[in-house]
PDB file of N, CA and C in Angstrom:
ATOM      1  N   UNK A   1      68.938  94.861  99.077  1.00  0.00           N
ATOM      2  CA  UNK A   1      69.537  95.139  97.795  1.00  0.00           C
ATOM      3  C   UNK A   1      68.506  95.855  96.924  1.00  0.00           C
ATOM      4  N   UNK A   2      69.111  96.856  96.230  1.00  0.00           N
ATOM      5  CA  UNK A   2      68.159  97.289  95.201  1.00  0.00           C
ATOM      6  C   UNK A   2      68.752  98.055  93.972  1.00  0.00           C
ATOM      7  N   UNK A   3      68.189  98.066  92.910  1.00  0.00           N
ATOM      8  CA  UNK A   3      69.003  98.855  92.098  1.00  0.00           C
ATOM      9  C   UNK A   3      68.987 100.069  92.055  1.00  0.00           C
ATOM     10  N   UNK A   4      67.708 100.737  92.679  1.00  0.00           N
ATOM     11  CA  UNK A   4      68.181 102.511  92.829  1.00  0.00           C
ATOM     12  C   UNK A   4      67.708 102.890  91.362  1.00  0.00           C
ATOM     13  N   UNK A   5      68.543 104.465  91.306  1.00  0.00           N
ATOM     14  CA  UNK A   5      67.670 105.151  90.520  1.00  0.00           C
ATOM     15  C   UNK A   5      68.107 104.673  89.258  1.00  0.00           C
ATOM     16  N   UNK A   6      67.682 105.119  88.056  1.00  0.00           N
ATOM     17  CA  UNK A   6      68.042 104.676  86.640  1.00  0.00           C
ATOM     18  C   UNK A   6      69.618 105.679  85.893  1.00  0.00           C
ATOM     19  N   UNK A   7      69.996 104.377  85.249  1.00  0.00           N
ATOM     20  CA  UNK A   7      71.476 104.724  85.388  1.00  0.00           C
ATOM     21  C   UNK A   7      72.019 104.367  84.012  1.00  0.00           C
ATOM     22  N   UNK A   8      73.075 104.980  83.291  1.00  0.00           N
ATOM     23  CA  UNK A   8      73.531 104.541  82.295  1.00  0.00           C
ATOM     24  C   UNK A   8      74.295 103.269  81.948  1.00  0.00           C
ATOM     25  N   UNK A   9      74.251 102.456  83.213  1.00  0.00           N
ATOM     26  CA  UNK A   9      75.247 101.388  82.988  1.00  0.00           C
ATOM     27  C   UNK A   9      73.787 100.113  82.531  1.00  0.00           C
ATOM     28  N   UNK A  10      74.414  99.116  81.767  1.00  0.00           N
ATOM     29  CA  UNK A  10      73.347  98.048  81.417  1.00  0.00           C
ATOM     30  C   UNK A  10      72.696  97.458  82.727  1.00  0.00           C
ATOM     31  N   UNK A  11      71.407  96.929  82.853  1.00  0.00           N
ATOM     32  CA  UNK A  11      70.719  96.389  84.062  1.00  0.00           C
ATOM     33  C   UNK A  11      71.747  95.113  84.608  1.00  0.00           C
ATOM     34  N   UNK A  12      72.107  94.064  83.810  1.00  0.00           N
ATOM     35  CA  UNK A  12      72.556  93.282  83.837  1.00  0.00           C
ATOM     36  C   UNK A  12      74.216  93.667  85.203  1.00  0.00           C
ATOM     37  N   UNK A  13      74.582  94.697  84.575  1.00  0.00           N
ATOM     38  CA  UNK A  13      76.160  94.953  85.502  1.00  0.00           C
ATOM     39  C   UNK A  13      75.578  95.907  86.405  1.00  0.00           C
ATOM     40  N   UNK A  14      74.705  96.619  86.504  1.00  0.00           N
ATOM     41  CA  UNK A  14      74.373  97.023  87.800  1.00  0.00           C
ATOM     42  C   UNK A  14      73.613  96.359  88.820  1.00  0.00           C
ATOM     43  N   UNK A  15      72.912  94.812  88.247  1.00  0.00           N
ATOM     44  CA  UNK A  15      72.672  93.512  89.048  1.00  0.00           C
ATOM     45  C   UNK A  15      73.974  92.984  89.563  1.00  0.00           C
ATOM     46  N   UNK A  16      74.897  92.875  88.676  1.00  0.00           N
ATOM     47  CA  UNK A  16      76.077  92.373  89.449  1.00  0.00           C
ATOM     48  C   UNK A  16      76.801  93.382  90.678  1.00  0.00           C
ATOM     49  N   UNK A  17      76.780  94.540  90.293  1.00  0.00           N
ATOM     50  CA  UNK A  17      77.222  95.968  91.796  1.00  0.00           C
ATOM     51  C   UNK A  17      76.200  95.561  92.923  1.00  0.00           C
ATOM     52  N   UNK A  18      74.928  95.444  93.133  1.00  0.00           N
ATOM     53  CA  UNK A  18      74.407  94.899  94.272  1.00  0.00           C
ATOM     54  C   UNK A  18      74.439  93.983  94.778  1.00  0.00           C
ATOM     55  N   UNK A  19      74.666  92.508  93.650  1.00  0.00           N
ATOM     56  CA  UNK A  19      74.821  91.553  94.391  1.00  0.00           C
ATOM     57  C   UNK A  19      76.553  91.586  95.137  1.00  0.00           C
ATOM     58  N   UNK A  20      77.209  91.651  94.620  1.00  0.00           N
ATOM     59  CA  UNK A  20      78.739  92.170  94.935  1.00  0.00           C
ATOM     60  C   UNK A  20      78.635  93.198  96.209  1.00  0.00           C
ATOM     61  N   UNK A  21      77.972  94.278  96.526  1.00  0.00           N
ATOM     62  CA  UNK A  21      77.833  95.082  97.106  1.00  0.00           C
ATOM     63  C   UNK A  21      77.286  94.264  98.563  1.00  0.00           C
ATOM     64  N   UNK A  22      76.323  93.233  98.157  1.00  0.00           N
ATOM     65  CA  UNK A  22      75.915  92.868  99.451  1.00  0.00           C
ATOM     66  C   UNK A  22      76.692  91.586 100.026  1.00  0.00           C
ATOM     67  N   UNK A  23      77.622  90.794  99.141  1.00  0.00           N
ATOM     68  CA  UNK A  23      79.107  90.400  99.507  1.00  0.00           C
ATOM     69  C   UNK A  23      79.597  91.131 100.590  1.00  0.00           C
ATOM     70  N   UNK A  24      80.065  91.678 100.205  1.00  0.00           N
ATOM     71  CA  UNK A  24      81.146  92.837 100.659  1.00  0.00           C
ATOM     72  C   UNK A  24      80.363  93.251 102.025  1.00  0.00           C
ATOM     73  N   UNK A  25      79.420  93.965 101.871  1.00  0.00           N
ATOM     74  CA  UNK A  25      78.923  94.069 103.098  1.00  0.00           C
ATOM     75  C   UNK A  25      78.816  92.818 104.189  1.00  0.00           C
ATOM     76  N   UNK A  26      78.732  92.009 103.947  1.00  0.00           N
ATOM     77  CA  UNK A  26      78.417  90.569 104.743  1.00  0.00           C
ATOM     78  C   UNK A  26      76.961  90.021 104.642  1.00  0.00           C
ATOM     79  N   UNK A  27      76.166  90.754 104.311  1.00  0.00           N
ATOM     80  CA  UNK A  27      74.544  90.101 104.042  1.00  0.00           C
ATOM     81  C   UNK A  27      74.666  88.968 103.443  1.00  0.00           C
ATOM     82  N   UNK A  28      75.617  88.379 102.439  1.00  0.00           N
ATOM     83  CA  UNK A  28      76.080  87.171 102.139  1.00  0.00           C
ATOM     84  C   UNK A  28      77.580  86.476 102.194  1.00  0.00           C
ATOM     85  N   UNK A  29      77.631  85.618 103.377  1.00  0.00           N
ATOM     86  CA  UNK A  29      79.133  85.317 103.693  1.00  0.00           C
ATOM     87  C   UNK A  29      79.222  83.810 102.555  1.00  0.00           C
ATOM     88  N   UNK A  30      80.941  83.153 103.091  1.00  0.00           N
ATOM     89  CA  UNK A  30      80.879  82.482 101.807  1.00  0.00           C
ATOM     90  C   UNK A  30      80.129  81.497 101.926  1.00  0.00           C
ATOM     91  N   UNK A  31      79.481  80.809 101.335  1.00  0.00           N
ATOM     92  CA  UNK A  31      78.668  79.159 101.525  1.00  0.00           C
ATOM     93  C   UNK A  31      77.559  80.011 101.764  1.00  0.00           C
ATOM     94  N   UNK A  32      76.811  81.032 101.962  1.00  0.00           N
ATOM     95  CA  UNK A  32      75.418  81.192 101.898  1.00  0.00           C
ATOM     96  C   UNK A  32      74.771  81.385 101.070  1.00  0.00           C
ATOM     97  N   UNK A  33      73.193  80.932 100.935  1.00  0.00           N
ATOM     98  CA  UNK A  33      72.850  80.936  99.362  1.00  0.00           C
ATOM     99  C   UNK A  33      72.330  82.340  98.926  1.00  0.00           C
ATOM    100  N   UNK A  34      72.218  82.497  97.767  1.00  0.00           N
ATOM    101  CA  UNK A  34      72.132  83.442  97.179  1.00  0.00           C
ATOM    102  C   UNK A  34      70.148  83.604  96.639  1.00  0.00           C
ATOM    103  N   UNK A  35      69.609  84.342  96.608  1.00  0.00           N
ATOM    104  CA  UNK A  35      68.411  84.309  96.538  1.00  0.00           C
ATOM    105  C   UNK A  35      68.147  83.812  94.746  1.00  0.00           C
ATOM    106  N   UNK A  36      67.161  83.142  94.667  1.00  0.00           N
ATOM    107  CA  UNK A  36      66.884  82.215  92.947  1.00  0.00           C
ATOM    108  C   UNK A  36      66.375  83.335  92.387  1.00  0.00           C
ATOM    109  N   UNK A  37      66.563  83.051  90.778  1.00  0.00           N
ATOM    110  CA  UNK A  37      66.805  83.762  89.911  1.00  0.00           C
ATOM    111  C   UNK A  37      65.521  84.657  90.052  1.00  0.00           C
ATOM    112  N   UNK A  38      64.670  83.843  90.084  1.00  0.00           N
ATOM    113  CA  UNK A  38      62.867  84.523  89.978  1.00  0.00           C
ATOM    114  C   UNK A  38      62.812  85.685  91.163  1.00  0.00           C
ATOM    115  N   UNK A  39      63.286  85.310  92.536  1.00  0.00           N
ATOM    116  CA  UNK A  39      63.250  86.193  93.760  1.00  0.00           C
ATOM    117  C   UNK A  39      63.979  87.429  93.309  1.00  0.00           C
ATOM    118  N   UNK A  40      64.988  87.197  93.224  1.00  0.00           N
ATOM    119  CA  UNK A  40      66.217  88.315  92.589  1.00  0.00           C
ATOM    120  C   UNK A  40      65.485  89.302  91.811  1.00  0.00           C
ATOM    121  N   UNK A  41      65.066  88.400  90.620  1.00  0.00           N
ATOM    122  CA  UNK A  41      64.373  89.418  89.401  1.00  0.00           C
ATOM    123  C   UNK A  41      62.871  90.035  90.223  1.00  0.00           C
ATOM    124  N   UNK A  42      62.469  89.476  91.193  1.00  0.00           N
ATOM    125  CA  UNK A  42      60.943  90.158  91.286  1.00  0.00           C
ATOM    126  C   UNK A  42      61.513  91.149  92.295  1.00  0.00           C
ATOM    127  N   UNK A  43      62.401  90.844  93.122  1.00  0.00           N
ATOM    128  CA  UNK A  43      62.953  92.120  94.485  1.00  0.00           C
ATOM    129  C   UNK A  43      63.732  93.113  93.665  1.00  0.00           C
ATOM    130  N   UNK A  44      63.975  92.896  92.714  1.00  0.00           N
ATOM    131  CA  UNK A  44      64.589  94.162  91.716  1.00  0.00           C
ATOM    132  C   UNK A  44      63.751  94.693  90.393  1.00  0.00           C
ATOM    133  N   UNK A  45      62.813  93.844  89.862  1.00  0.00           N
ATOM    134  CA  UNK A  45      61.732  94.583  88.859  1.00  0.00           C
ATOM    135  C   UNK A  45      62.704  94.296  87.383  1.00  0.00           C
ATOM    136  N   UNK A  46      63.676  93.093  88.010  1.00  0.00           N
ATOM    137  CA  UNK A  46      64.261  93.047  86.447  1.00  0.00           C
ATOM    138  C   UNK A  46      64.236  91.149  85.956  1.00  0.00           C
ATOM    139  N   UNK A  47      64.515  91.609  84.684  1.00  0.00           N
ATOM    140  CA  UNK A  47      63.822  90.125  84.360  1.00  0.00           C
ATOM    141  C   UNK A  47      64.538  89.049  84.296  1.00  0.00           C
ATOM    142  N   UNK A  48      63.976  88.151  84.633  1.00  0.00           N
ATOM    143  CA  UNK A  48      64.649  86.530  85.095  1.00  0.00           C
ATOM    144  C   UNK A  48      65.975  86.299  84.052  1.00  0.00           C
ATOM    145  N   UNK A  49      66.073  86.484  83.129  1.00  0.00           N
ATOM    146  CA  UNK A  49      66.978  86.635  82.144  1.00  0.00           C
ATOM    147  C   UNK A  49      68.032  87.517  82.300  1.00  0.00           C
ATOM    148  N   UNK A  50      68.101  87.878  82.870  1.00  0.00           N
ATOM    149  CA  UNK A  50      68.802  89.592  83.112  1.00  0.00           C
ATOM    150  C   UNK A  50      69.826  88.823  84.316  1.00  0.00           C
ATOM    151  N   UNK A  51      68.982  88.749  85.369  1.00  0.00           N
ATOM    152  CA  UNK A  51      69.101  87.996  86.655  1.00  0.00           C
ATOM    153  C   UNK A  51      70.414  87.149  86.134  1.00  0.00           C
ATOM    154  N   UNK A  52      69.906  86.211  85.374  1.00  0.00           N
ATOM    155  CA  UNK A  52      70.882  84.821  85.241  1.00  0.00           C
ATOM    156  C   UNK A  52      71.951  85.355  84.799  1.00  0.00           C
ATOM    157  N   UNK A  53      71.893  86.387  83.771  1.00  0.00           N
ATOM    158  CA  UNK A  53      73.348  86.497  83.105  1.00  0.00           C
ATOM    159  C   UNK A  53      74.100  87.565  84.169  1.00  0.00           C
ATOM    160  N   UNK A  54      73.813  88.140  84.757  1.00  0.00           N
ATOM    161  CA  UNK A  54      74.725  88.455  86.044  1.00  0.00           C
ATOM    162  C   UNK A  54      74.959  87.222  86.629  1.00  0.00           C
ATOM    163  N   UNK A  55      74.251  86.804  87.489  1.00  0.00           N
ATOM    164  CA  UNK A  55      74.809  85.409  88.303  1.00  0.00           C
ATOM    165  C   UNK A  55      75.647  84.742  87.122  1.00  0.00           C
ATOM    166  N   UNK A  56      75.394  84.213  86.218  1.00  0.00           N
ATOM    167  CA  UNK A  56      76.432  83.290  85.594  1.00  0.00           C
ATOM    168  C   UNK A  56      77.503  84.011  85.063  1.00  0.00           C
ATOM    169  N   UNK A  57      78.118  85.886  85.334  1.00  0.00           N
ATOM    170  CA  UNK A  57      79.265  86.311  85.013  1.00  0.00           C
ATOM    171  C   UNK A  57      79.969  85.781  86.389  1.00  0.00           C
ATOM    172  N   UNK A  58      79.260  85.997  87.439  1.00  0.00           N
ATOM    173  CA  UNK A  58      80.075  85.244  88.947  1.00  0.00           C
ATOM    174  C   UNK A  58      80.437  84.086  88.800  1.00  0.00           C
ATOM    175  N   UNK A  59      79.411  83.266  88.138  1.00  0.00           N
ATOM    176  CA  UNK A  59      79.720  81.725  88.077  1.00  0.00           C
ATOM    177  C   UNK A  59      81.022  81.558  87.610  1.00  0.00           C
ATOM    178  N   UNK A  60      81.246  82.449  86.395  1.00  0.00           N
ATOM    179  CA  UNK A  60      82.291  82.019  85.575  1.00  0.00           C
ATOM    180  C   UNK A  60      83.595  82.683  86.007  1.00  0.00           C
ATOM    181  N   UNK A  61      83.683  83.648  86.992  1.00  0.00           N
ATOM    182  CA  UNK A  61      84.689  83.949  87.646  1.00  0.00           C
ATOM    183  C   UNK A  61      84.734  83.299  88.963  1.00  0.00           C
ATOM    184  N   UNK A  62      83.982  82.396  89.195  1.00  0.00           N
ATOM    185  CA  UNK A  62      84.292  81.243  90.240  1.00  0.00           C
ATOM    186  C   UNK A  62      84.255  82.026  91.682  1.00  0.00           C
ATOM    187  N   UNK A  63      82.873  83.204  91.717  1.00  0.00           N
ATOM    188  CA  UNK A  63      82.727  83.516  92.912  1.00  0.00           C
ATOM    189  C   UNK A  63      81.259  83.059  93.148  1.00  0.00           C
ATOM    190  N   UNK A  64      80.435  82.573  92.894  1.00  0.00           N
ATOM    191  CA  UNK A  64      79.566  81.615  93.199  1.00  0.00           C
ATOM    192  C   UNK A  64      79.480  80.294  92.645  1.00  0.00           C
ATOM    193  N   UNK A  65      78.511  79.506  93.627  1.00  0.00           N
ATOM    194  CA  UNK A  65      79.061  77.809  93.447  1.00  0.00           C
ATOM    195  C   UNK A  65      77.131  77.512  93.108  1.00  0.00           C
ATOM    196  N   UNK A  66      77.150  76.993  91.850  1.00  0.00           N
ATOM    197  CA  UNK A  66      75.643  76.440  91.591  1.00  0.00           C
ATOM    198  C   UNK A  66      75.767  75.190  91.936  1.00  0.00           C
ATOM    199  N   UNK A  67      74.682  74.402  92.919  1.00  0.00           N
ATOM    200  CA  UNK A  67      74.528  73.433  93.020  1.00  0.00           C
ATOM    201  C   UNK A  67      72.883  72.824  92.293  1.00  0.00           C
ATOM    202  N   UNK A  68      73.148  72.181  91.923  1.00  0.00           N
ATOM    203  CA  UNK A  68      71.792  71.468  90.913  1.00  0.00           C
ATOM    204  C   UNK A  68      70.560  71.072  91.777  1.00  0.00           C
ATOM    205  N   UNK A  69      69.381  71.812  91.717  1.00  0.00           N
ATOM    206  CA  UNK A  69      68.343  71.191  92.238  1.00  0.00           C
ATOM    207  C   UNK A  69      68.411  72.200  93.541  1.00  0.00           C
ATOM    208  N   UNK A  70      69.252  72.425  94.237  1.00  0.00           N
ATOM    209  CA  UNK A  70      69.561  73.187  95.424  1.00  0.00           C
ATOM    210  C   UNK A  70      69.477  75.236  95.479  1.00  0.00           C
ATOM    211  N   UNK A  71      70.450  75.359  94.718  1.00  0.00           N
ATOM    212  CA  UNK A  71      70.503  76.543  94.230  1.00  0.00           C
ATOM    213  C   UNK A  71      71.910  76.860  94.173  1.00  0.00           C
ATOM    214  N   UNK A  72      72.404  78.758  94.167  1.00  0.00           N
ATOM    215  CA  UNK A  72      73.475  79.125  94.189  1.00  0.00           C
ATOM    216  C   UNK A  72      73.823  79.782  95.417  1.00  0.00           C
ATOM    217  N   UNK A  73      75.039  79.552  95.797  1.00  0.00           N
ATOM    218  CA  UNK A  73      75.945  80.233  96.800  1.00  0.00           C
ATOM    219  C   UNK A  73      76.986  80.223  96.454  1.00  0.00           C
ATOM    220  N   UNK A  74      77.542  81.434  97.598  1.00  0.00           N
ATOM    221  CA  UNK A  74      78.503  82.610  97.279  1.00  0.00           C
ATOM    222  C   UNK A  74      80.055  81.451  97.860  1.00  0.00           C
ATOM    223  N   UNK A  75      80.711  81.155  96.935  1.00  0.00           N
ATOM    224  CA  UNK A  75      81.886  81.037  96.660  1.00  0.00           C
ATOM    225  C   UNK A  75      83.097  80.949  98.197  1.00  0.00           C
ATOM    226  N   UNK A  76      83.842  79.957  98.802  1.00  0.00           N
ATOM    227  CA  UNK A  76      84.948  80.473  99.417  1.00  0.00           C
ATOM    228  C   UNK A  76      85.783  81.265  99.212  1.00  0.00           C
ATOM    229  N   UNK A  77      85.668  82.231  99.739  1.00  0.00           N
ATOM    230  CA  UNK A  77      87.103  83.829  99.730  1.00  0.00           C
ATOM    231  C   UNK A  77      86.186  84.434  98.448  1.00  0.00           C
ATOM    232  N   UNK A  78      84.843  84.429  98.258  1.00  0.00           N
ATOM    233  CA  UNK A  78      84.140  85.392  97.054  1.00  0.00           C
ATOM    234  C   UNK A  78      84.471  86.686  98.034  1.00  0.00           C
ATOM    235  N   UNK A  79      84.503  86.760  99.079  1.00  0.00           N
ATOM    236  CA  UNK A  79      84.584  87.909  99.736  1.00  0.00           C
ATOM    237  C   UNK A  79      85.611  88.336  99.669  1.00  0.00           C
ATOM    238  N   UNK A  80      86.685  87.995  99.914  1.00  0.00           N
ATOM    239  CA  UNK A  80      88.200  88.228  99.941  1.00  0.00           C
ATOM    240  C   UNK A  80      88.546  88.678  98.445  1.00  0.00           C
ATOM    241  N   UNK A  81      88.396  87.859  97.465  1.00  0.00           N
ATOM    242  CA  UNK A  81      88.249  88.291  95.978  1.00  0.00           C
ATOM    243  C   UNK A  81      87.710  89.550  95.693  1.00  0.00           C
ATOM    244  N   UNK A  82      86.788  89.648  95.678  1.00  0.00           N
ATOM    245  CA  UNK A  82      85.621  90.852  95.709  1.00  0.00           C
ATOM    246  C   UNK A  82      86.508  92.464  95.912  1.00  0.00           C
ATOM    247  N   UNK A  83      86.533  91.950  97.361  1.00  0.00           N
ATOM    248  CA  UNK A  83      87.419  92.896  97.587  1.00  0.00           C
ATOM    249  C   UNK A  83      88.583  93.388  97.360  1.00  0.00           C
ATOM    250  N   UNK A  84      89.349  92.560  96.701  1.00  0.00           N
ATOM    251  CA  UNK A  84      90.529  93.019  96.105  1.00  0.00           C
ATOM    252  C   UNK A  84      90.741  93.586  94.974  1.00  0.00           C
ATOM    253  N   UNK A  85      89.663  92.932  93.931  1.00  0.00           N
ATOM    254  CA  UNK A  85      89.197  93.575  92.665  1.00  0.00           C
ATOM    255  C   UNK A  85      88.378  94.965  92.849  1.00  0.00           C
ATOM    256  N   UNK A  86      87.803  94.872  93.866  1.00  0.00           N
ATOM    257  CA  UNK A  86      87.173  96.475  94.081  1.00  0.00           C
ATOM    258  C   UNK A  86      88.296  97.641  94.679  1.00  0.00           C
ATOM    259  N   UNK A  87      89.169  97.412  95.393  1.00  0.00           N
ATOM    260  CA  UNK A  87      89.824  98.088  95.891  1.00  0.00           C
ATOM    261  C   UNK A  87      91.361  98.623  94.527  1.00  0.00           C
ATOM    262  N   UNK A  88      91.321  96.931  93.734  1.00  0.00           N
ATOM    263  CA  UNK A  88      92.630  97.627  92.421  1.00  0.00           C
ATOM    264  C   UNK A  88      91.641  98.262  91.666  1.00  0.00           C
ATOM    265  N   UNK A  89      90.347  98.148  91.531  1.00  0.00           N
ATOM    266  CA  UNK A  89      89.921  99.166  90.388  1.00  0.00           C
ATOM    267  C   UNK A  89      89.861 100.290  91.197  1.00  0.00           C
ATOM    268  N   UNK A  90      89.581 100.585  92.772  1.00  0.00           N
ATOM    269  CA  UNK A  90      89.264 102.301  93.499  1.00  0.00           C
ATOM    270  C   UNK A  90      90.984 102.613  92.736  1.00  0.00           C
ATOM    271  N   UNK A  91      91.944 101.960  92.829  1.00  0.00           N
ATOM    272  CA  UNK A  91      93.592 102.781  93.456  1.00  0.00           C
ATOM    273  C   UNK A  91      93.549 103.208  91.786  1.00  0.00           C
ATOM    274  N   UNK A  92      93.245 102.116  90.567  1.00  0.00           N
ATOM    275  CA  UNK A  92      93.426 102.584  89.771  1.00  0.00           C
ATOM    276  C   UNK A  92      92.637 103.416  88.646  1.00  0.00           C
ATOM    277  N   UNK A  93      91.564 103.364  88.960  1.00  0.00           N
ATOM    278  CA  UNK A  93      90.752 104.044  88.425  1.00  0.00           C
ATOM    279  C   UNK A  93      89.775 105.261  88.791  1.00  0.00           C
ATOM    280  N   UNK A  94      89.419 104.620  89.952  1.00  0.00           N
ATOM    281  CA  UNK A  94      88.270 105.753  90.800  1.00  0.00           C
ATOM    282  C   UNK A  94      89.397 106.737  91.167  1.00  0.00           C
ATOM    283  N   UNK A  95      90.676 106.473  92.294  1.00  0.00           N
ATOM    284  CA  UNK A  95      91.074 107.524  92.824  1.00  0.00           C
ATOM    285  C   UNK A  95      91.869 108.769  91.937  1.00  0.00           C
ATOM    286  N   UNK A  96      92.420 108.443  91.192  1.00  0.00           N
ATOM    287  CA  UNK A  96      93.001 109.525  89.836  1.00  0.00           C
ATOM    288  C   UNK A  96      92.139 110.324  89.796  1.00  0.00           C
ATOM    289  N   UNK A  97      91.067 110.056  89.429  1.00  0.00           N
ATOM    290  CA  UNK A  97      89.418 110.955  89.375  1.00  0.00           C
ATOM    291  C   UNK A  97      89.563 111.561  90.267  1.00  0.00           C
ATOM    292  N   UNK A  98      89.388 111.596  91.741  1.00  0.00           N
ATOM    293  CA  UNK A  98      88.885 111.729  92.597  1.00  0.00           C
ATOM    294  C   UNK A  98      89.893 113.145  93.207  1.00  0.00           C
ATOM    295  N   UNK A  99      91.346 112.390  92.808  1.00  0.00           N
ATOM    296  CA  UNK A  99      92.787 113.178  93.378  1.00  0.00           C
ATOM    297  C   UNK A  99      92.572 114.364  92.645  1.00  0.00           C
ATOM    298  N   UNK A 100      92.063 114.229  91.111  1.00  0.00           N
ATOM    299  CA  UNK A 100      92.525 115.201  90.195  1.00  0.00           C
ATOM    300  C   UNK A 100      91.543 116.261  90.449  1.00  0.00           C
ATOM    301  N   UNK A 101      90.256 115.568  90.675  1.00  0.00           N
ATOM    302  CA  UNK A 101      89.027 116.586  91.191  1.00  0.00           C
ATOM    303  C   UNK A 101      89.516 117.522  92.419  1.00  0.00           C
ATOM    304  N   UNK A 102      89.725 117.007  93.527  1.00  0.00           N
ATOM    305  CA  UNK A 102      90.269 117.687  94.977  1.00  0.00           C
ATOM    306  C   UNK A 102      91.627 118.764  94.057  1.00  0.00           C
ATOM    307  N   UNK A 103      92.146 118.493  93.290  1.00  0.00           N
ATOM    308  CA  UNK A 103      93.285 119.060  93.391  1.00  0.00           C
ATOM    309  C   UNK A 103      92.819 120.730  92.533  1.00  0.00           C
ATOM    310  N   UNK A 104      91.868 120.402  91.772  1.00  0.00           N
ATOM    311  CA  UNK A 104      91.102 121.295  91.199  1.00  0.00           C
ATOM    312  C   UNK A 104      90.152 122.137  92.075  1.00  0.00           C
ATOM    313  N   UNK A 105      89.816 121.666  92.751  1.00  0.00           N
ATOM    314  CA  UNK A 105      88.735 122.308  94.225  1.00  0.00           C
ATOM    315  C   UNK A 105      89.792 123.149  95.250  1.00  0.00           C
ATOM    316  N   UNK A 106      90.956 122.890  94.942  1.00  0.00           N
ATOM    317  CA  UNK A 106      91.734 122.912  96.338  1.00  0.00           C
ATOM    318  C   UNK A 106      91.202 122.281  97.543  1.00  0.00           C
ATOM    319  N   UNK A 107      91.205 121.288  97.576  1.00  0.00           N
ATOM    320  CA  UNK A 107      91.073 120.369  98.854  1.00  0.00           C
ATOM    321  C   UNK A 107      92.475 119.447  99.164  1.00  0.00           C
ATOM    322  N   UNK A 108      92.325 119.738  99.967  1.00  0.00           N
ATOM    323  CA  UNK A 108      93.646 118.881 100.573  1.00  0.00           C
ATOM    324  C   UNK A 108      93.128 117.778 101.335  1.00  0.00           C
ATOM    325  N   UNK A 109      93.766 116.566 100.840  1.00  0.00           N
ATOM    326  CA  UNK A 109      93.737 115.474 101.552  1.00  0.00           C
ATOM    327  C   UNK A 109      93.538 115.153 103.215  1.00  0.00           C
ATOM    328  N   UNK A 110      94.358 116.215 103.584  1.00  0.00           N
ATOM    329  CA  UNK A 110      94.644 116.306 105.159  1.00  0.00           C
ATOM    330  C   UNK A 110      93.147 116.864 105.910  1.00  0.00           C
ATOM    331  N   UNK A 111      92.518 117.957 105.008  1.00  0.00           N
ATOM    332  CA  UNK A 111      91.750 118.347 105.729  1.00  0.00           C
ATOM    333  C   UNK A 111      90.345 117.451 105.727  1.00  0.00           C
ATOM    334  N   UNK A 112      90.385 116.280 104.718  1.00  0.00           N
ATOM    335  CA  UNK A 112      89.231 115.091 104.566  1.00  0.00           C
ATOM    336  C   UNK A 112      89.471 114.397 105.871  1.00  0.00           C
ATOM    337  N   UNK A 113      90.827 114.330 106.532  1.00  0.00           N
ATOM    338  CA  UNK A 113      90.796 113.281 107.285  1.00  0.00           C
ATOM    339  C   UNK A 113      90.456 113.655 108.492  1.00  0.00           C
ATOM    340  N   UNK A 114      89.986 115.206 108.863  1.00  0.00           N
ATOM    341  CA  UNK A 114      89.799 115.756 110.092  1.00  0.00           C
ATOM    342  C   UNK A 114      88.194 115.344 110.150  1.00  0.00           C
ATOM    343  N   UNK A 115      87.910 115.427 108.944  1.00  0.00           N
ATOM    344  CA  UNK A 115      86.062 115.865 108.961  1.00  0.00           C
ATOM    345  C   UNK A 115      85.644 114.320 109.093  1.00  0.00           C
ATOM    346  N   UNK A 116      86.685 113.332 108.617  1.00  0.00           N
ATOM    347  CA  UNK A 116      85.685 111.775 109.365  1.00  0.00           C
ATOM    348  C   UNK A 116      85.405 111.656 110.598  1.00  0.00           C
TER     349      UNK A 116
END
């Protein structure tokens, strides 16, 4: 995980796109723990504070499970969730963009699906 180059979105929600990102990928399935706040913040160069208030926007959407003394892990079906919320924001938000761009380029849909 990493945050990459510098970006206009706050540190805090582009902590939450990697950790989410590595969901999704499987690097964290559900019930596995999630690396502590201090690790997080030193493998990303951002600060322990920063760290928490991403993890505790998951907490509070009930895709990670804090256990006291133990640590945090990733939620049953955080994956399944994840993904569904990423995929209604691609249909409704990203792809409009995306359609309206191609349609401006002249690209046709058909010919994207030759070049995968």
């Amino acid at each position: 995980m990493t945050l990459g180059r510098p970006h206009e979105k706050p540190v805090y929600i582009r902590l939450r796109e990697v950790i989410a990102e590595a969901i999704l990928a499987g690097r964290y399935s559900d019930g596995d723990p999630l690396p502590s706040v201090r690790a997080l913040a030193a493998e990303q160069g951002a600060n322990p504070l920063t760290v928490a208030k991403a993890y505790q926007g998951f907490q509070d959407e009930g895709l990670i499970i804090v256990k006291r003394g133990v640590g945090m892990f990733v939620a049953p079906s955080a994956e399944t969730r994840l993904r569904a919320s990423h995929r209604e924001a691609f249909i409704t938000t990203e792809w409009p963009e995306i359609r309206d761009r191609m349609a401006r380029l002249g690209i046709d849909p058909a010919d994207l699906a030759e070049l995968a």
